[in-house]
Protein backbone atom coordinates (compact mmCIF):
# COMPACT_ATOMS: atom_id res chain seq x y z
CA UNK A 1 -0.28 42.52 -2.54
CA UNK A 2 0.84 44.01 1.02
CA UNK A 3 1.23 40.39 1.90
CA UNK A 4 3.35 39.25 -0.86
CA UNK A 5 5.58 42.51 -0.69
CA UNK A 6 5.89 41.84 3.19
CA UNK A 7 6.97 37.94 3.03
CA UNK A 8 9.93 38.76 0.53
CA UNK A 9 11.25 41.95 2.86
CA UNK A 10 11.21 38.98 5.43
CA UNK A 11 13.02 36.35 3.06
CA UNK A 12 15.56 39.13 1.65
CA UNK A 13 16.42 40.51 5.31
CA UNK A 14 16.95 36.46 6.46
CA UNK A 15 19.33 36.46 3.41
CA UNK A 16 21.43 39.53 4.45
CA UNK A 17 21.39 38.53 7.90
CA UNK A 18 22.56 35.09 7.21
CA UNK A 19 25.21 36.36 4.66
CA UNK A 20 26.48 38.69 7.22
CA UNK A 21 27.04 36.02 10.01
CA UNK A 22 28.72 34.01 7.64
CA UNK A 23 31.11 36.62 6.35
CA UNK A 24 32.17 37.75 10.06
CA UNK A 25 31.98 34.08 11.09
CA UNK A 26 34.65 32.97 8.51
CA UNK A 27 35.51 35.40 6.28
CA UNK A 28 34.91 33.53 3.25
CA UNK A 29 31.96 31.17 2.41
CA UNK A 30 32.84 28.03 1.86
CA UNK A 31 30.36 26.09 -1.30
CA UNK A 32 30.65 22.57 -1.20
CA UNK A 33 31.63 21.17 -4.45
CA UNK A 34 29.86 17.93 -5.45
CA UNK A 35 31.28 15.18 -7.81
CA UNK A 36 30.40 12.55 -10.03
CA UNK A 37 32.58 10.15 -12.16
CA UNK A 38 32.99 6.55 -12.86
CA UNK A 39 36.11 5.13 -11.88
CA UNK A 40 37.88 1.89 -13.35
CA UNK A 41 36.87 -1.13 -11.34
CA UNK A 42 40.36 -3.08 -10.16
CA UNK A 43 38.44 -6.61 -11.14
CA UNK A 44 35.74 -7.84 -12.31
CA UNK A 45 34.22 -8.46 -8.44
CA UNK A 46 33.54 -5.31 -8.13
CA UNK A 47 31.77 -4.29 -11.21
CA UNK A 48 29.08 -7.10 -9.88
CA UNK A 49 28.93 -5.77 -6.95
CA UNK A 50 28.39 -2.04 -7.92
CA UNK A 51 25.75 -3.64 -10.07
CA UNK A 52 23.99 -5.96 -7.90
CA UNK A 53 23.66 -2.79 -5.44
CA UNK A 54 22.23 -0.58 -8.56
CA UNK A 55 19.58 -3.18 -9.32
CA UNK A 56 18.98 -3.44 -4.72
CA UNK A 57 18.07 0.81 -5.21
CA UNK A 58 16.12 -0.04 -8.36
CA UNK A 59 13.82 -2.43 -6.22
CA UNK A 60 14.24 -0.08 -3.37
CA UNK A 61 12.77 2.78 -5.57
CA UNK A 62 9.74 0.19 -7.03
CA UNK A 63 8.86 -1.02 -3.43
CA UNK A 64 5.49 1.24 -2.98
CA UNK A 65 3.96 -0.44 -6.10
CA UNK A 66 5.15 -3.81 -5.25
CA UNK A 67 4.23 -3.69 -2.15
CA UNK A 68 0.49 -2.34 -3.13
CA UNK A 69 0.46 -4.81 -6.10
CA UNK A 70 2.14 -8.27 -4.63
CA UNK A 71 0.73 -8.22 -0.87
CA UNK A 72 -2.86 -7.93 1.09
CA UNK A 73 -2.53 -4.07 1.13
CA UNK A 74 -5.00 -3.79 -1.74
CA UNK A 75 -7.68 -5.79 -0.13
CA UNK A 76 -7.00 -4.29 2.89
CA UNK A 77 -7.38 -0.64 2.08
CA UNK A 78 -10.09 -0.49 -0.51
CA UNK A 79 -12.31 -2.92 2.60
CA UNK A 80 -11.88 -0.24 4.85
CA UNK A 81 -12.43 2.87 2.59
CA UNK A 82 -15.60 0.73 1.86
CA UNK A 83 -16.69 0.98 5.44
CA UNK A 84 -15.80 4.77 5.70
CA UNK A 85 -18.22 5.22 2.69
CA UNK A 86 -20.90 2.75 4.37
CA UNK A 87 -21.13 4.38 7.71
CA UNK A 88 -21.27 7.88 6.00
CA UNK A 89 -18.22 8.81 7.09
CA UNK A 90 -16.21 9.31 4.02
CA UNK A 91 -13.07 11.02 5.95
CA UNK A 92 -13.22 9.30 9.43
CA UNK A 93 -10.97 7.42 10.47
CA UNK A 94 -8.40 9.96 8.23
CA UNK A 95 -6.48 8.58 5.16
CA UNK A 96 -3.43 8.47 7.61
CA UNK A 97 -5.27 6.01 9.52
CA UNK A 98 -6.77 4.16 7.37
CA UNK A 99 -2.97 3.46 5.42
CA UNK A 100 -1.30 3.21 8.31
CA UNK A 101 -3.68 0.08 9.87
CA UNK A 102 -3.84 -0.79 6.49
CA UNK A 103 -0.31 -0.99 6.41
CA UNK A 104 0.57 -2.96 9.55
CA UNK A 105 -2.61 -5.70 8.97
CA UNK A 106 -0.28 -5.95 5.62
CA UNK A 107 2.79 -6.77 7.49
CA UNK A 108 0.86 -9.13 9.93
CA UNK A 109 -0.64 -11.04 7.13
CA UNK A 110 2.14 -11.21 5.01
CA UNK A 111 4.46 -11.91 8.01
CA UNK A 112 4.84 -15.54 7.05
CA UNK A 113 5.97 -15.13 3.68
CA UNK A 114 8.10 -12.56 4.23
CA UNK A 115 10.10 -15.07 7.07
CA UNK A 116 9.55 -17.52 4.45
CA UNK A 117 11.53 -15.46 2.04
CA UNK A 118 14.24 -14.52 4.31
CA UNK A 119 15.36 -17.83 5.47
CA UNK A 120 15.33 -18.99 1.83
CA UNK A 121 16.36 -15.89 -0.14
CA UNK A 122 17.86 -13.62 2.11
CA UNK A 123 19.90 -15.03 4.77
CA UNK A 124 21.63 -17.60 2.02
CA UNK A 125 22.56 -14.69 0.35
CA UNK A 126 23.97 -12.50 2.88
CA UNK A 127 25.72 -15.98 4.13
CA UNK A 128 27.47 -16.03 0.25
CA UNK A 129 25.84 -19.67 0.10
CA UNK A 130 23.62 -19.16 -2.74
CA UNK A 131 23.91 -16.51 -6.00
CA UNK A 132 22.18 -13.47 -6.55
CA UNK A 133 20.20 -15.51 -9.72
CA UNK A 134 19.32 -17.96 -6.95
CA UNK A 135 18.79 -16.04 -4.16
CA UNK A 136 16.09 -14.34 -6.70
CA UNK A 137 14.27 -16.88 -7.75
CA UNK A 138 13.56 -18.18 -4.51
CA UNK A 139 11.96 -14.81 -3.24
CA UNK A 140 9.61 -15.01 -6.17
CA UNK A 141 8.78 -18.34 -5.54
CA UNK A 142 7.75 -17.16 -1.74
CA UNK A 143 6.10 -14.12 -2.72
CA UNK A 144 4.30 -16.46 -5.91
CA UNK A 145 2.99 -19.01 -3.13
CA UNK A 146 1.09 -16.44 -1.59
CA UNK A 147 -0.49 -14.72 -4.71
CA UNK A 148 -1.43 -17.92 -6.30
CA UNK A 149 -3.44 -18.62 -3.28
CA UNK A 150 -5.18 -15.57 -3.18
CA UNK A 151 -5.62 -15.81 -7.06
CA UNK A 152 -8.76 -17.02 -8.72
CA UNK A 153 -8.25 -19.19 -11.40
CA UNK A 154 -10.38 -17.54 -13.93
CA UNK A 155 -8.55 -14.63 -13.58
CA UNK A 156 -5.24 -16.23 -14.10
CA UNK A 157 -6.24 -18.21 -17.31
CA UNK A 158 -7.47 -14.81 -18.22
CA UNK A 159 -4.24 -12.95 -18.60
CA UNK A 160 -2.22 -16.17 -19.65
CA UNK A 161 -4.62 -16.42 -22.73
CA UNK A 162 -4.64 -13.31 -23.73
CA UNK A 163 -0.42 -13.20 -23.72
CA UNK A 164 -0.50 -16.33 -26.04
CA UNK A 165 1.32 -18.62 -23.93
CA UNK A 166 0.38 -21.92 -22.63
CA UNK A 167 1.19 -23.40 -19.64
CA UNK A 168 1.62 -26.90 -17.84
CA UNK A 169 0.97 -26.22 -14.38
CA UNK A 170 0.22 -22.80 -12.43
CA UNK A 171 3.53 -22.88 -11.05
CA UNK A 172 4.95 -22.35 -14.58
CA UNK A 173 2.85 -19.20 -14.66
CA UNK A 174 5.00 -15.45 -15.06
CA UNK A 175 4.92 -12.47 -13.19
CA UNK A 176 3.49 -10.74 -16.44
CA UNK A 177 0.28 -12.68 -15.80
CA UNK A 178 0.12 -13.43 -12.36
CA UNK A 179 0.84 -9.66 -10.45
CA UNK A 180 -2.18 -8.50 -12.99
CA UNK A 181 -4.20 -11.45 -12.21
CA UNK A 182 -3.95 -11.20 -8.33
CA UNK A 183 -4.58 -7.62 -8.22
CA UNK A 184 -7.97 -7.90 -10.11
CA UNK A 185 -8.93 -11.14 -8.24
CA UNK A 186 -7.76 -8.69 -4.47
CA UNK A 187 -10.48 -5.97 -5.89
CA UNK A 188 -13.31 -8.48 -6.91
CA UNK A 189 -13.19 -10.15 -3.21
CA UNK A 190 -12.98 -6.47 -1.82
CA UNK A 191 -15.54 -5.35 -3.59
CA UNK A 192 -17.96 -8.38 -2.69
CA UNK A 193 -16.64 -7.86 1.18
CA UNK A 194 -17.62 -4.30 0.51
CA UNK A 195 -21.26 -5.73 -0.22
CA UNK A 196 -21.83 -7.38 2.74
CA UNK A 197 -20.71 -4.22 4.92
CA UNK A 198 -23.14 -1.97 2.85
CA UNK A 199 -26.23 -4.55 3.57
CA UNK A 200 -26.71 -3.93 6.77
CA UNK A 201 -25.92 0.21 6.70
CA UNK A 202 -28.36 0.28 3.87
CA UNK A 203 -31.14 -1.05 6.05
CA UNK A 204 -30.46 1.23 8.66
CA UNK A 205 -30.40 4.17 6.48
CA UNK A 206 -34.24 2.38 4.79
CA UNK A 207 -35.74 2.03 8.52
CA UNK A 208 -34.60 5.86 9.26
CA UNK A 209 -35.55 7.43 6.19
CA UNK A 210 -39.44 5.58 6.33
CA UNK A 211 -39.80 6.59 9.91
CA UNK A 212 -38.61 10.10 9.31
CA UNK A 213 -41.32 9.89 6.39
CA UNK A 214 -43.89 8.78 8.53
CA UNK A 215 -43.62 11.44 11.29
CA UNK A 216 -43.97 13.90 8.95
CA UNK A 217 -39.90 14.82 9.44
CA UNK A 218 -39.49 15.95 5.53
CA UNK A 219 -37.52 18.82 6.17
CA UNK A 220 -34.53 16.56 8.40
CA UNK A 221 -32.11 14.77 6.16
CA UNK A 222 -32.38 11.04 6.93
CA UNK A 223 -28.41 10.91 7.09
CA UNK A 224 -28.22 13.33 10.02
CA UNK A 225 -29.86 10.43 12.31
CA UNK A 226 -28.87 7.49 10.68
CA UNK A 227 -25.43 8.28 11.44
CA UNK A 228 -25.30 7.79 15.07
CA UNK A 229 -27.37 4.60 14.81
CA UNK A 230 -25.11 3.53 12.19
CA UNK A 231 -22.44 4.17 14.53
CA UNK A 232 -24.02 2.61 17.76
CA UNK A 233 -24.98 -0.46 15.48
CA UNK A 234 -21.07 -0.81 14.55
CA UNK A 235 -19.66 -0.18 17.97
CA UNK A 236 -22.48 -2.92 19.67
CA UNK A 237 -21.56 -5.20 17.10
CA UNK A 238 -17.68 -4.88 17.81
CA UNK A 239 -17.77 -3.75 13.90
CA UNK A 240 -13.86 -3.09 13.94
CA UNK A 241 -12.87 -7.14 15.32
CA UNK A 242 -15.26 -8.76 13.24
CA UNK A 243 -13.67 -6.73 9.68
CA UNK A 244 -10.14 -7.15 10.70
CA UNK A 245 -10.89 -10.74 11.59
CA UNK A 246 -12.67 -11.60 8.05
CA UNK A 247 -10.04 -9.67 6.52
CA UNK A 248 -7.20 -12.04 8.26
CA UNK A 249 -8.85 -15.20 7.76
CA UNK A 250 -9.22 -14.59 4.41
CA UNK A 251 -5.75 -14.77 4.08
CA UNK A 252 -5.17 -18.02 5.85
């Protein structure tokens, strides 16, 4: 209670003080008014072009989830939270490092595409060659490229039979069926990545916990000296190449 009743004589004496040097400062406060309104567009240019920059913020605000749902950031991350979990380790390296590389192996991996997309998409546009319709549909035919690859096919036939439709070729297939489909076909390959990274942990924790057992050890928790072989294993190994390599040439 002394606490709380201490921190607000703090705040309320900031507040006087910074009313006071105000007041002598100026006089008067000024308050900033702010305003909204729509005005009348002078032709019809510039009602496109108001809304061609409201739908640019729209995808602007969506970008986290497209860029965990339409790129190798899902893989990625749940590989590497896999490895945290496997070494025993569950918060080393941090969650800011584990994003972060995360994040950057995205951009390297998806680095192609995204140049793919920009000479084809982007730069057209900006150069008032191409429309904003067109200019769309060839960034989701880059960005569809790349997650059809990645995309198993039962998983794709999945979600395009159960929305009724049929289709000629995979090309023909929507976004509806193919961002869901790619997504659970990242997570099954993560997960069976994730199984060959346990394999190997899980034999080191077997061969500690039976020797511990066999000296007589009950009272020492296996995990306390698995750990460091775990570790020395993964470091000898060159543990951290060898993941970020399979992860990248999965991709290719």
């Amino acid at each position: 209670m002394k606490g709380v009743l201490r921190f607000s004589s703090v705040v309320l004496i900031l507040l006087i003080g910074a009313a006071a040097i105000a007041q002598s400062v100026g006089g008067e406060t000024a308050i900033p008014s702010v305003r909204f309104g729509i005005d009348s567009a002078k032709n019809p240019e510039e009602v496109a072009s108001s809304l061609q920059i409201l739908g640019i913020l729209t995808i602007l605000s969506l970008a986290p989830a497209l860029l965990v749902m339409t790129t190798a950031f899902t893989r990625i991350v749940v590989v590497f939270s896999f490895l945290r979990t496997a070494l025993g380790t569950p918060s080393i390296p941090p969650n800011q490092v584990v994003i972060g590389l995360s994040l950057f192996l995205t951009f390297y991996v998806m680095a192609p595409t995204f140049d793919n997309l920009n000479d084809q998409a982007v730069q057209p546009y900006m150069r008032k060659e191409i429309s904003f319709d067109q200019a769309k549909d060839k960034a989701w035919s880059s960005m569809r490229d790349f997650m059809i690859r990645q995309t198993y096919k039962k998983d794709l036939a999945l979600f395009a039979n159960m929305s009724g439709k049929q289709y000629e070729s995979v090309e023909d297939v929507g976004w509806q069926e193919l961002i869901p489909a790619f997504v659970l076909s990242e997570l099954k390959t993560a997960f069976i990545i994730g199984f060959y990274i346990f394999v190997p942990f899980l034999v080191i924790d077997l061969v500690v916990a039976s020797t511990l057992m066999s000296m007589g050890m009950m009272m020492l928790p296996p995990a306390i000296v698995s750990l460091p072989a775990k570790v020395l294993v993964f470091l000898l190994a060159d543990g951290w190449t060898l993941i970020v390599q399979a992860l990248i040439g999965g991709f290719r």
